[in-house]
PDB file of N, CA and C in Angstrom:
ATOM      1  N   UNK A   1     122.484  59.289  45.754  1.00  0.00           N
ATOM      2  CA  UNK A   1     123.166  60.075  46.766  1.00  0.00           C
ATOM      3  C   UNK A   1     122.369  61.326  47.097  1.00  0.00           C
ATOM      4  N   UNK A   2     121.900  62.218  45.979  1.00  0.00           N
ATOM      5  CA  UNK A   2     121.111  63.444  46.486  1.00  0.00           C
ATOM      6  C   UNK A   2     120.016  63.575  46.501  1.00  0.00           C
ATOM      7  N   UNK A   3     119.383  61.647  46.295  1.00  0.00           N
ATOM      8  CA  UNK A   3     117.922  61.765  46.718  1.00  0.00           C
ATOM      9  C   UNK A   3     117.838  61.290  48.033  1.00  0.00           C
ATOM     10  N   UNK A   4     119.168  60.313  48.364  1.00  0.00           N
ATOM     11  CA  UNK A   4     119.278  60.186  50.082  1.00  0.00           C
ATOM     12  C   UNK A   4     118.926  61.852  50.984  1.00  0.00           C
ATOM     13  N   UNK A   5     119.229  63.249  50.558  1.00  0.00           N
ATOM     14  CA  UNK A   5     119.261  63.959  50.933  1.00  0.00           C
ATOM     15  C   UNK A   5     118.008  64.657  50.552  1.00  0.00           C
ATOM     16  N   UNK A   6     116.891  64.194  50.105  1.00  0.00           N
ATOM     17  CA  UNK A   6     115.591  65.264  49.886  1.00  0.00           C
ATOM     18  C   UNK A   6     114.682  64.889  51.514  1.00  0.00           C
ATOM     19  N   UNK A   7     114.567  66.091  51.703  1.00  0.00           N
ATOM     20  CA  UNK A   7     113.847  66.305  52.991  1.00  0.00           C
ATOM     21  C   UNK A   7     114.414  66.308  54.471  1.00  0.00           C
ATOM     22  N   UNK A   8     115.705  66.359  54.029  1.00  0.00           N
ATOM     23  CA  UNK A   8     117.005  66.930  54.653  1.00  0.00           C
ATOM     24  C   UNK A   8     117.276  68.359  54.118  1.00  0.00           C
ATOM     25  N   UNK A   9     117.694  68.423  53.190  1.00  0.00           N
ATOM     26  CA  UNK A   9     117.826  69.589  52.174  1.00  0.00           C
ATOM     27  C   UNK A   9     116.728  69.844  51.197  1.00  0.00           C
ATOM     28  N   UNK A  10     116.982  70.937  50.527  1.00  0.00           N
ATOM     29  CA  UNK A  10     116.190  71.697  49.912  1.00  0.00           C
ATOM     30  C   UNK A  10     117.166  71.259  48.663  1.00  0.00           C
ATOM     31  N   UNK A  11     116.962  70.269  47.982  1.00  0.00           N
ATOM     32  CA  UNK A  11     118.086  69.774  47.225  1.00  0.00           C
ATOM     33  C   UNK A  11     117.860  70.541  46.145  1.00  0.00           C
ATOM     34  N   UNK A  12     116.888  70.746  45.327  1.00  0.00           N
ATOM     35  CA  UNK A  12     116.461  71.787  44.032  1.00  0.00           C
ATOM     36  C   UNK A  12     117.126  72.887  44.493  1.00  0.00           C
ATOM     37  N   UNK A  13     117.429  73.394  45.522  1.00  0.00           N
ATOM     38  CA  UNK A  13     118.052  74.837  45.873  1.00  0.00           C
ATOM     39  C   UNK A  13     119.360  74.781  45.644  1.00  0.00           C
ATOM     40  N   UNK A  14     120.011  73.528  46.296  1.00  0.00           N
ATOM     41  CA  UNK A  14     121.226  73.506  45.934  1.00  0.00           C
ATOM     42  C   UNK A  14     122.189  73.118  44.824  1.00  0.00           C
ATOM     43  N   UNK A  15     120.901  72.587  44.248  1.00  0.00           N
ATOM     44  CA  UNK A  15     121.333  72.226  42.692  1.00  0.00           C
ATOM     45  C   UNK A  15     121.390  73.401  41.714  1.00  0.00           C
ATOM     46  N   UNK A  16     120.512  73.987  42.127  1.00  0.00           N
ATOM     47  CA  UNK A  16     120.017  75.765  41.253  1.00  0.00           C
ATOM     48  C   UNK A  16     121.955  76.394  41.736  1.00  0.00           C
ATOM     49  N   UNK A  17     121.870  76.364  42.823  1.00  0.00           N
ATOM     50  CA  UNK A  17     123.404  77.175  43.069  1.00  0.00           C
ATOM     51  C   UNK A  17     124.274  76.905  42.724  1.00  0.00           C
ATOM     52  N   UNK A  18     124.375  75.511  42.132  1.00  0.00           N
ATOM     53  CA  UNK A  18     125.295  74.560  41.241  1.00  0.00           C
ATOM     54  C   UNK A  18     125.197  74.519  40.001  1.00  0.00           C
ATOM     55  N   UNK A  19     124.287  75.586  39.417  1.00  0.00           N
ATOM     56  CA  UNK A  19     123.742  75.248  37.932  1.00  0.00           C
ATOM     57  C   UNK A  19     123.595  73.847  37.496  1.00  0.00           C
ATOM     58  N   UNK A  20     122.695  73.243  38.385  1.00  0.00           N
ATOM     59  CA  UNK A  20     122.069  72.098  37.665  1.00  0.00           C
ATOM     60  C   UNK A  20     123.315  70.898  37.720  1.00  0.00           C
ATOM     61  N   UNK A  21     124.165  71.498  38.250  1.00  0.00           N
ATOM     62  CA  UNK A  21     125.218  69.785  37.937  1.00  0.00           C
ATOM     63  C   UNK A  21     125.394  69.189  39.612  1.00  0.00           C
ATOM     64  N   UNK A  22     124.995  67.700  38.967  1.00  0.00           N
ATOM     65  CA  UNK A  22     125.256  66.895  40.100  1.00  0.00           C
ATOM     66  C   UNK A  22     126.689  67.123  40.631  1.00  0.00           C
ATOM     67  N   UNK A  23     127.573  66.667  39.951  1.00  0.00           N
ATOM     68  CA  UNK A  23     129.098  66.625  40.305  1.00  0.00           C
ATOM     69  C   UNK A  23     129.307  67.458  41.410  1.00  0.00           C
ATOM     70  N   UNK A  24     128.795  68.909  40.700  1.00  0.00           N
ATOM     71  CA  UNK A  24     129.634  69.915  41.634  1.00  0.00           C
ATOM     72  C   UNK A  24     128.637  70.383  43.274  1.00  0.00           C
ATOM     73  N   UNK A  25     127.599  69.871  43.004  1.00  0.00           N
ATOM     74  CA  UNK A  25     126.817  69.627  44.102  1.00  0.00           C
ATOM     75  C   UNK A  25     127.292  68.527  44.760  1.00  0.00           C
ATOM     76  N   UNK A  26     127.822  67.456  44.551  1.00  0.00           N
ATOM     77  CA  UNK A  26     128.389  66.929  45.370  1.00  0.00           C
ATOM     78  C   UNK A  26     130.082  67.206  46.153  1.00  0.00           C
ATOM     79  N   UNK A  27     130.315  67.854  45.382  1.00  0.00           N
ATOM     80  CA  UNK A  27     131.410  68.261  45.730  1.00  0.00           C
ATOM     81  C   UNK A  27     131.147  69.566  47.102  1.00  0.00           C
ATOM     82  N   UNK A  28     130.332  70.069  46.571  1.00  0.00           N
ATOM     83  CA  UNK A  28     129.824  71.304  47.574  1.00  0.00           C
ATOM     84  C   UNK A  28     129.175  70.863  49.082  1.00  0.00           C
ATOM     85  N   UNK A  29     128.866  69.659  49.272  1.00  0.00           N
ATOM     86  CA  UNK A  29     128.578  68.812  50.384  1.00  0.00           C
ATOM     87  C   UNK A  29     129.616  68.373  50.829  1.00  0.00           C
ATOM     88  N   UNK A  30     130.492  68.227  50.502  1.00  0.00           N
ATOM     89  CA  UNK A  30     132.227  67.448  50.589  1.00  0.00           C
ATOM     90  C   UNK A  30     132.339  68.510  51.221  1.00  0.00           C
ATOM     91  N   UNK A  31     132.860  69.884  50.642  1.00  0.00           N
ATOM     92  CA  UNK A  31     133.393  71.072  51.285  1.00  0.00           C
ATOM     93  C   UNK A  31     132.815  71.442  52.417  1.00  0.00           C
ATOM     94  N   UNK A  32     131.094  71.292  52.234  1.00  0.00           N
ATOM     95  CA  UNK A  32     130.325  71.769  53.671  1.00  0.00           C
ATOM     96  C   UNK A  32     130.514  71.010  55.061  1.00  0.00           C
ATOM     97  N   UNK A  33     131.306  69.686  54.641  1.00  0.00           N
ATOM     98  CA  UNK A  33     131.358  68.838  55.343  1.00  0.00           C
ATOM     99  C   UNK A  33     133.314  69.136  56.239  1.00  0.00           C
ATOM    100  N   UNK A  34     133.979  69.808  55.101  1.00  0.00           N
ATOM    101  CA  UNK A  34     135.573  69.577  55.205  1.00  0.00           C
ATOM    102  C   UNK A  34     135.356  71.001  56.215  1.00  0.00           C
ATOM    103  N   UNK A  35     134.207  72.271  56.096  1.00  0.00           N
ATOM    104  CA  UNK A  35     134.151  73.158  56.830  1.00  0.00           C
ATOM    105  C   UNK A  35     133.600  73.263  58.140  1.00  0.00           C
ATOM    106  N   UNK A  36     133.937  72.296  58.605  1.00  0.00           N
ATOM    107  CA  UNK A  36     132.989  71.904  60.113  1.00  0.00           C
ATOM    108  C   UNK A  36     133.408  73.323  60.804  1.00  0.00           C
ATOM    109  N   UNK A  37     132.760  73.784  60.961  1.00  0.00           N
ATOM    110  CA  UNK A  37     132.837  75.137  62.080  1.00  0.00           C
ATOM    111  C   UNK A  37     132.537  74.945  63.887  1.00  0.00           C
ATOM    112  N   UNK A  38     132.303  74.033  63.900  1.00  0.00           N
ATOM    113  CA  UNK A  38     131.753  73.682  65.591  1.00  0.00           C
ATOM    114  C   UNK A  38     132.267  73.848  66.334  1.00  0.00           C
ATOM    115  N   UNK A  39     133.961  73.566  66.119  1.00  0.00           N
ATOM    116  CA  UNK A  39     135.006  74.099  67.963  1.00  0.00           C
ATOM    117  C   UNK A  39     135.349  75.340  67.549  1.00  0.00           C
ATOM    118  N   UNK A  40     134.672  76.146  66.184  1.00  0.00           N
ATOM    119  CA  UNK A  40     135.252  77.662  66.037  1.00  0.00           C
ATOM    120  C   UNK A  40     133.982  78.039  66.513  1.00  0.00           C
ATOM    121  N   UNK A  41     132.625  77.515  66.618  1.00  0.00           N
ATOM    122  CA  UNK A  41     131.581  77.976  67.252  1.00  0.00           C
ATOM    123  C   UNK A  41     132.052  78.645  68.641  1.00  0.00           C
ATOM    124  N   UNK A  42     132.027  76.711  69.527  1.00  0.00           N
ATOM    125  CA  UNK A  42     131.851  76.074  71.031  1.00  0.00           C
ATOM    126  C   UNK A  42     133.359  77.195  71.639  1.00  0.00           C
ATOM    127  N   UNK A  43     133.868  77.570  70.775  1.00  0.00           N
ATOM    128  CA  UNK A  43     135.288  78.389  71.461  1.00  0.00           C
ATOM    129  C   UNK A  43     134.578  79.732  72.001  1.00  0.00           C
ATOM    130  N   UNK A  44     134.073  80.174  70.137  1.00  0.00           N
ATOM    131  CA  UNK A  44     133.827  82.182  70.770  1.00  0.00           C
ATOM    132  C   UNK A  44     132.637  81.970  71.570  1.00  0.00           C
ATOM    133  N   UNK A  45     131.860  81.644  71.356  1.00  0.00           N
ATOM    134  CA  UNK A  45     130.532  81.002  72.755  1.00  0.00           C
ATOM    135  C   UNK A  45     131.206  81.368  74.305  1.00  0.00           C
ATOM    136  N   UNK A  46     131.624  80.389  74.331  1.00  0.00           N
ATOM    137  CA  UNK A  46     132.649  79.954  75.602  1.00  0.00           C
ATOM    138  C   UNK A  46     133.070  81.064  75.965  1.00  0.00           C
ATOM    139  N   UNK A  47     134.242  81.912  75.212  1.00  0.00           N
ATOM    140  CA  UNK A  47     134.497  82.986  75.315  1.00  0.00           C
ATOM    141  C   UNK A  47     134.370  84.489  75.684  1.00  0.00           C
ATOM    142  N   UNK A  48     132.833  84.694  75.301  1.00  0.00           N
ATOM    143  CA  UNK A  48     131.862  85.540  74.582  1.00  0.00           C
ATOM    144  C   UNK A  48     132.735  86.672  73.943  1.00  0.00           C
ATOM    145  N   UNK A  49     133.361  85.926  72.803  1.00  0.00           N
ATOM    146  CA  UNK A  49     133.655  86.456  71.839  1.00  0.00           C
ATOM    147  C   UNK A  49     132.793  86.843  70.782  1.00  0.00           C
ATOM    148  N   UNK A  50     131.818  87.654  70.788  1.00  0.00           N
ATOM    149  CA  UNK A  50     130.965  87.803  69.842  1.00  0.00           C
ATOM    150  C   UNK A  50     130.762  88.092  68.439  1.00  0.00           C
ATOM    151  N   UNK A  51     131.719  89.230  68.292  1.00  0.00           N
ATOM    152  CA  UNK A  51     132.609  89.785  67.049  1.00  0.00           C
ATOM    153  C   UNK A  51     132.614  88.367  66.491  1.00  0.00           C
ATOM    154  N   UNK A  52     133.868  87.420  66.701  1.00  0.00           N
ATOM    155  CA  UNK A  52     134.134  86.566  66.022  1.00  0.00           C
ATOM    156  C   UNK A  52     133.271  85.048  65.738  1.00  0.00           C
ATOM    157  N   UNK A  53     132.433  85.535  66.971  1.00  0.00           N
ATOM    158  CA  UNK A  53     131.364  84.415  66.674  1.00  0.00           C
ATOM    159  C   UNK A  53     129.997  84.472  65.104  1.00  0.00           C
ATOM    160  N   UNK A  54     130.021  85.783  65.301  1.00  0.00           N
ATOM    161  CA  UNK A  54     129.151  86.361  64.301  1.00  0.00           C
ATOM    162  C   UNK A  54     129.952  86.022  63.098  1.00  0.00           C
ATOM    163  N   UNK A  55     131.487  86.742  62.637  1.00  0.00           N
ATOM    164  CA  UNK A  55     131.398  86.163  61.409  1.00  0.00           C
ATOM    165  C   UNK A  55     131.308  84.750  61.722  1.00  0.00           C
ATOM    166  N   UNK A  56     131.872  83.433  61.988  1.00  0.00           N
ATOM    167  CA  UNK A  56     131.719  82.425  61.773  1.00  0.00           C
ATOM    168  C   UNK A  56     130.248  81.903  61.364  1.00  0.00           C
ATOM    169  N   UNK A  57     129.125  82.432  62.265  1.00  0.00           N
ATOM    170  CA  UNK A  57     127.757  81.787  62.061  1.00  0.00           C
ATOM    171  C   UNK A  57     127.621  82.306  60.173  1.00  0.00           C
ATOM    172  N   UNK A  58     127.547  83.916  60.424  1.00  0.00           N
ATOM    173  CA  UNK A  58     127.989  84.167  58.936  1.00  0.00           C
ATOM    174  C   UNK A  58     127.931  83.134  57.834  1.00  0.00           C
ATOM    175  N   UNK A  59     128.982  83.064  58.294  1.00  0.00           N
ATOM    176  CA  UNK A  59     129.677  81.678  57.011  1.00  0.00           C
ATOM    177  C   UNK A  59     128.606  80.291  57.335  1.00  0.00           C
ATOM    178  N   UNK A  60     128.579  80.083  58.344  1.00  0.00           N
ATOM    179  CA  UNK A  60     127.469  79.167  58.692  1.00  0.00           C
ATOM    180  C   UNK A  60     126.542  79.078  57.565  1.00  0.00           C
ATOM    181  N   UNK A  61     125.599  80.643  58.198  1.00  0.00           N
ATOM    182  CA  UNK A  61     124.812  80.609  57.210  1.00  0.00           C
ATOM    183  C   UNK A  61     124.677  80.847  55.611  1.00  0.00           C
ATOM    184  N   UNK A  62     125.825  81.369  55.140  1.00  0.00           N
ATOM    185  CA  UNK A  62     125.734  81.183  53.629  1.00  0.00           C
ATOM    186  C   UNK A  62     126.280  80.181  53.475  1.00  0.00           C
ATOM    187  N   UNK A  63     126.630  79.076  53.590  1.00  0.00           N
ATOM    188  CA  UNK A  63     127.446  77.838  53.321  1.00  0.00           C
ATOM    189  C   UNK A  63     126.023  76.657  53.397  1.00  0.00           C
ATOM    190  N   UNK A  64     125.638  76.529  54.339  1.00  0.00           N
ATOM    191  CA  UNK A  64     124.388  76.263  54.619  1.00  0.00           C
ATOM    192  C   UNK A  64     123.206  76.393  53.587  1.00  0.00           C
ATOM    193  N   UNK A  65     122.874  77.700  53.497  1.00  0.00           N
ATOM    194  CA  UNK A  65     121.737  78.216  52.231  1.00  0.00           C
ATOM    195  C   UNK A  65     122.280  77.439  50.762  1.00  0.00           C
ATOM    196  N   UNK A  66     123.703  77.527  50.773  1.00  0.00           N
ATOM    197  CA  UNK A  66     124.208  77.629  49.219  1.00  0.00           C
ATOM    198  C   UNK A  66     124.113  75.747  49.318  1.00  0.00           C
ATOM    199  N   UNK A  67     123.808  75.083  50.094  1.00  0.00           N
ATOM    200  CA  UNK A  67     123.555  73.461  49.849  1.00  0.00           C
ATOM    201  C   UNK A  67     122.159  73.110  49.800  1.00  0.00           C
ATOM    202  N   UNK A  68     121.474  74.222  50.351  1.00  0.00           N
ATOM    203  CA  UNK A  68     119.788  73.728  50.719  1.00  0.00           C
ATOM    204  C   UNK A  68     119.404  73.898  52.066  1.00  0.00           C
ATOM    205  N   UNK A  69     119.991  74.401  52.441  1.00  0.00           N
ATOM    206  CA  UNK A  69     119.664  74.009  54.075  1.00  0.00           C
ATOM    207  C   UNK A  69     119.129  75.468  54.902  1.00  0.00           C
ATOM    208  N   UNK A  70     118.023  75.611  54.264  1.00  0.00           N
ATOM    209  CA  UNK A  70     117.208  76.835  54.569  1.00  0.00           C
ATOM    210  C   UNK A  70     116.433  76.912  55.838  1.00  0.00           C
ATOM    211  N   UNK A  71     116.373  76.199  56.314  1.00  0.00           N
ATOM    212  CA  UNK A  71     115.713  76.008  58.019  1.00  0.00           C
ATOM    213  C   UNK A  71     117.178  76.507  59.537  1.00  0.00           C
ATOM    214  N   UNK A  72     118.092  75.652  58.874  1.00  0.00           N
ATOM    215  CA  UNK A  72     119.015  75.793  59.720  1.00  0.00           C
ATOM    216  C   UNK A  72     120.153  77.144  59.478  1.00  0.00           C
ATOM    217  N   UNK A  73     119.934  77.739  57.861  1.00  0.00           N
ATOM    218  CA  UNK A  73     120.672  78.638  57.355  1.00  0.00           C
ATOM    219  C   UNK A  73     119.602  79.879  58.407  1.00  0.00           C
ATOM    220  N   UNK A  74     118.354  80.156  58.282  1.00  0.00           N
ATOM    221  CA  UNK A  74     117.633  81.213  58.725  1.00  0.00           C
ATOM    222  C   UNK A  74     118.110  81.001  60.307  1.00  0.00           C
ATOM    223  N   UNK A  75     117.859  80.062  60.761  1.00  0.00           N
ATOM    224  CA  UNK A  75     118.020  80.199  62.567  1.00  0.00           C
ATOM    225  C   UNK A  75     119.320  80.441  62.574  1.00  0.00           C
ATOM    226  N   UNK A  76     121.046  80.247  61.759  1.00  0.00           N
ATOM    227  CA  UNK A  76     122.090  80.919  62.011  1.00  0.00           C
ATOM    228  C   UNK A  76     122.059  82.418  61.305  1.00  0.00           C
ATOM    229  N   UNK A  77     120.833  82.634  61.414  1.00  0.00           N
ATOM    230  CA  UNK A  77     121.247  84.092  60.184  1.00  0.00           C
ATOM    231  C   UNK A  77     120.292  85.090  61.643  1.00  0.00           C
ATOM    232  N   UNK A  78     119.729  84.533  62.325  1.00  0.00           N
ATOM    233  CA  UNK A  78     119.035  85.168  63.908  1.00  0.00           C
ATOM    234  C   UNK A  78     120.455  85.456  64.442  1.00  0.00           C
ATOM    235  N   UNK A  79     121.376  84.343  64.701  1.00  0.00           N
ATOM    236  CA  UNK A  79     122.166  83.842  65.234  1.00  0.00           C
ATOM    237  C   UNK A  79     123.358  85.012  65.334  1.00  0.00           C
ATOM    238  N   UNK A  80     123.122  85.549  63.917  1.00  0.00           N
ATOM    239  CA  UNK A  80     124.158  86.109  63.475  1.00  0.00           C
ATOM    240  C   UNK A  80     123.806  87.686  63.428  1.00  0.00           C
ATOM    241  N   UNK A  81     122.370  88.009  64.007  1.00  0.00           N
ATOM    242  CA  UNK A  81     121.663  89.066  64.212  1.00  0.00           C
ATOM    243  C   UNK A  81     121.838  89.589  65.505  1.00  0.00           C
ATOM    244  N   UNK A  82     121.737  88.339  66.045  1.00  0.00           N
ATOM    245  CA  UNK A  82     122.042  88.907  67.394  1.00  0.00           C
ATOM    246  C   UNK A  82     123.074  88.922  68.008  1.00  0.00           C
ATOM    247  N   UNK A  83     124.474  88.134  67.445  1.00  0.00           N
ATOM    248  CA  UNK A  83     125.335  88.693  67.751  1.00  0.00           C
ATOM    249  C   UNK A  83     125.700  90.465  67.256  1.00  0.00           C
ATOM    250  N   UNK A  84     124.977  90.698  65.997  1.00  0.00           N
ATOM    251  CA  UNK A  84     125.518  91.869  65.552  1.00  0.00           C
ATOM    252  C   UNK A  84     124.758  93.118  66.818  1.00  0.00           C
ATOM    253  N   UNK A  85     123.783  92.820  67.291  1.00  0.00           N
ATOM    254  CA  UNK A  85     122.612  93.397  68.639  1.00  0.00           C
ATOM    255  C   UNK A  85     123.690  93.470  69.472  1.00  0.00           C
ATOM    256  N   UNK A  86     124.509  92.492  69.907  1.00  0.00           N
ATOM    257  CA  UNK A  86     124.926  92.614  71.163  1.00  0.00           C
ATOM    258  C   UNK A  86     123.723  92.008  72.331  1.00  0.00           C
ATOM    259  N   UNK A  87     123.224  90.668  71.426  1.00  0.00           N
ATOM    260  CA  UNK A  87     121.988  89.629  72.147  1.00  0.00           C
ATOM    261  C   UNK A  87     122.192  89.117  72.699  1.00  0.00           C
ATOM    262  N   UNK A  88     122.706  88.873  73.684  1.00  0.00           N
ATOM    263  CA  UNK A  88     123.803  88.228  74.571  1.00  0.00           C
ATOM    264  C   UNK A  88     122.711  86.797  74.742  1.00  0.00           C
ATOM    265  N   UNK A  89     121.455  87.054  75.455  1.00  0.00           N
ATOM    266  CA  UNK A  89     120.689  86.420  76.254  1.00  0.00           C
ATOM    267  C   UNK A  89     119.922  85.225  74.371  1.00  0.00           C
ATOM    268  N   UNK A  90     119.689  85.870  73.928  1.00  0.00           N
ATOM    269  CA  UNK A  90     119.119  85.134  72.545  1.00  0.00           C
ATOM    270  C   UNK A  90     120.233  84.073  71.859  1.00  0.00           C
ATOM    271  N   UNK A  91     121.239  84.680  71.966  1.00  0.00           N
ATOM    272  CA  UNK A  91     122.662  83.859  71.637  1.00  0.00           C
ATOM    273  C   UNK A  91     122.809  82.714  72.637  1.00  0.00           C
ATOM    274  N   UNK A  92     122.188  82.830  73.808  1.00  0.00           N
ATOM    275  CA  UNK A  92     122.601  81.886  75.040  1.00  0.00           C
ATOM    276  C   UNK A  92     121.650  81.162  74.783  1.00  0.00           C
ATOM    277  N   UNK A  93     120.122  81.464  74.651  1.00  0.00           N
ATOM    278  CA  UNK A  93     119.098  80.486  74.499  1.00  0.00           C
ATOM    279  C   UNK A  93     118.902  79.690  73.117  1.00  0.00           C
ATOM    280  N   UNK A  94     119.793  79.938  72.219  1.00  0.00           N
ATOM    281  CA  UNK A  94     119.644  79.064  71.186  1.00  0.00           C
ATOM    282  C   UNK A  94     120.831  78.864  70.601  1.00  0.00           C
ATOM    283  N   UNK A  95     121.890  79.004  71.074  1.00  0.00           N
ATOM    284  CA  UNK A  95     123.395  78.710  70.065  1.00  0.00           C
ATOM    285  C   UNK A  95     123.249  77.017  70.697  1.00  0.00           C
ATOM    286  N   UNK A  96     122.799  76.270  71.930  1.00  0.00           N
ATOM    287  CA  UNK A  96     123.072  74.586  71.844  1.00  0.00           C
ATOM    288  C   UNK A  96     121.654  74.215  70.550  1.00  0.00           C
ATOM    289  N   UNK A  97     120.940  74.729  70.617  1.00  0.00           N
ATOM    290  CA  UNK A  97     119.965  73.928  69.784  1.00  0.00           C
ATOM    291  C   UNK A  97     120.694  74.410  68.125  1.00  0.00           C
ATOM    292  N   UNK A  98     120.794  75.093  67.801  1.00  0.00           N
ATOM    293  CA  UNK A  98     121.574  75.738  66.488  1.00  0.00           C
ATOM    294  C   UNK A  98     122.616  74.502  66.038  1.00  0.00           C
ATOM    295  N   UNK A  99     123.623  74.595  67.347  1.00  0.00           N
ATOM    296  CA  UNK A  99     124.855  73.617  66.793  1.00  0.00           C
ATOM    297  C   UNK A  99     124.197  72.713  66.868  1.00  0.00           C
ATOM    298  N   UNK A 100     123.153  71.973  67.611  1.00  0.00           N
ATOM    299  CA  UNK A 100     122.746  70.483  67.584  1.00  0.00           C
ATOM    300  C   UNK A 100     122.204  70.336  66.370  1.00  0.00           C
ATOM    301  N   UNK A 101     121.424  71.151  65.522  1.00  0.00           N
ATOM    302  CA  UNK A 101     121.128  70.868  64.388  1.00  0.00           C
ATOM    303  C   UNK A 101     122.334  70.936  63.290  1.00  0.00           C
ATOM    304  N   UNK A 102     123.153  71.506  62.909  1.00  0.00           N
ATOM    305  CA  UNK A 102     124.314  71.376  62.566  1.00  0.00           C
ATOM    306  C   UNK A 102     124.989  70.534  62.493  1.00  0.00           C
ATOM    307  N   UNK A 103     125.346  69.929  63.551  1.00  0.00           N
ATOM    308  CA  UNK A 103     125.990  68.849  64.183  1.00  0.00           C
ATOM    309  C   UNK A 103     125.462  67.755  63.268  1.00  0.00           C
ATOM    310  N   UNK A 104     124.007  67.868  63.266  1.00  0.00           N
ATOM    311  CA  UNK A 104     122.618  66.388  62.732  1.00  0.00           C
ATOM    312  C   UNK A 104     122.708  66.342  61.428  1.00  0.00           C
ATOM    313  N   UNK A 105     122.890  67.952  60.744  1.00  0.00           N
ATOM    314  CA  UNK A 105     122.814  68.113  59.665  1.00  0.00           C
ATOM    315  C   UNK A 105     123.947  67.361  58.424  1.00  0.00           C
ATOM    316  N   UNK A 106     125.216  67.635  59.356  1.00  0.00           N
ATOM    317  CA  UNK A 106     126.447  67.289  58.683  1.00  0.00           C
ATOM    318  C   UNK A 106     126.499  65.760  58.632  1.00  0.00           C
ATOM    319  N   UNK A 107     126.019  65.154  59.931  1.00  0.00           N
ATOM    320  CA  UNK A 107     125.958  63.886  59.895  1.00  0.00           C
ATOM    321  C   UNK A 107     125.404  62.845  58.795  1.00  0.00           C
ATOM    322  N   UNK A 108     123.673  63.455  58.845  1.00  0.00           N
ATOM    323  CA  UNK A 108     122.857  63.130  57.559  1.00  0.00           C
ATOM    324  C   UNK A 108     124.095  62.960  56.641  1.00  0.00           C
ATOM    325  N   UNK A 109     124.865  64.815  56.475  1.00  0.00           N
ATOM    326  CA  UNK A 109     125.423  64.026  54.654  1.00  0.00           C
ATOM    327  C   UNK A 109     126.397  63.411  54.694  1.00  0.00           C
ATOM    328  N   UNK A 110     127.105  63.032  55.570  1.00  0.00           N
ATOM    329  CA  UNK A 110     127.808  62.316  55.860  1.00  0.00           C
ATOM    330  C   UNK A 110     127.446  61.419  55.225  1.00  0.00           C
ATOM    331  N   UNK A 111     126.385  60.438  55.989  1.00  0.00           N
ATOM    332  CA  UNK A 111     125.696  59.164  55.730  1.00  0.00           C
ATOM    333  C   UNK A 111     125.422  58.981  54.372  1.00  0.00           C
ATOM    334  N   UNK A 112     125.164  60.035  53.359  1.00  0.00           N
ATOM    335  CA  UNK A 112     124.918  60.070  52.607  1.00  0.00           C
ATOM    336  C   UNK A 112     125.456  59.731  51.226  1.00  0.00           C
ATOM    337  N   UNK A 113     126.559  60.634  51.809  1.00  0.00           N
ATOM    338  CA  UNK A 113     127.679  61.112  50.496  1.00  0.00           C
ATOM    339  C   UNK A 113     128.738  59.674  50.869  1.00  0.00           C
ATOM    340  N   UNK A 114     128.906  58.835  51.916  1.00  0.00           N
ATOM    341  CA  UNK A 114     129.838  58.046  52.341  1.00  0.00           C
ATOM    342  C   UNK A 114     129.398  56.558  51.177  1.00  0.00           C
TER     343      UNK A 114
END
């Protein structure tokens, strides 16, 4: 199951945050998976609710980091920079590519963990 996920994830990372146990690393993919954030994204977006978009990416990104997922954790942690800027235009040019990876990401463990 969490070698289906090497080169997807940074699986040694997320095992380190798990102290080394499979179990609860899998369990922590379960949760990353039960926390789909995407229509709490596609809403404040929509909105330009920014405030509330920021924390969500937030959580994005430590939820993200704490499984392995250090490529997509750093581009929501911009994400989450520039909402704190008031980046209006940086938020517009990369919040569809952000969620599309997200979106890909969850899927993978989906496939994975299923």
């Amino acid at each position: 199951m969490i070698s289906d996920l090497e080169g997807v994830l940074n699986t040694e990372l997320g095992l380190e945050y798990c102290g080394e146990m499979e179990d609860l690393y899998e369990d922590m993919l379960r949760d990353y998976l039960d926390g789909d954030h995407t229509a709490e994204l596609e809403k404040h977006f929509a909105d330009e609710n920014w405030a509330d978009y920021r924390v969500v990416i937030h959580g994005v990104k430590s939820t993200t980091l704490m499984i392995g997922g250090e490529e997509l954790s750093e581009k929501a942690k911009e994400l989450e920079f520039a909402a704190a800027d008031k980046n209006v235009d940086f938020i517009k040019a990369n919040h569809a590519s952000v969620l599309e990876q997200y979106k890909t990401l969850m899927d993978k463990i989906r496939a994975a963990i299923s």
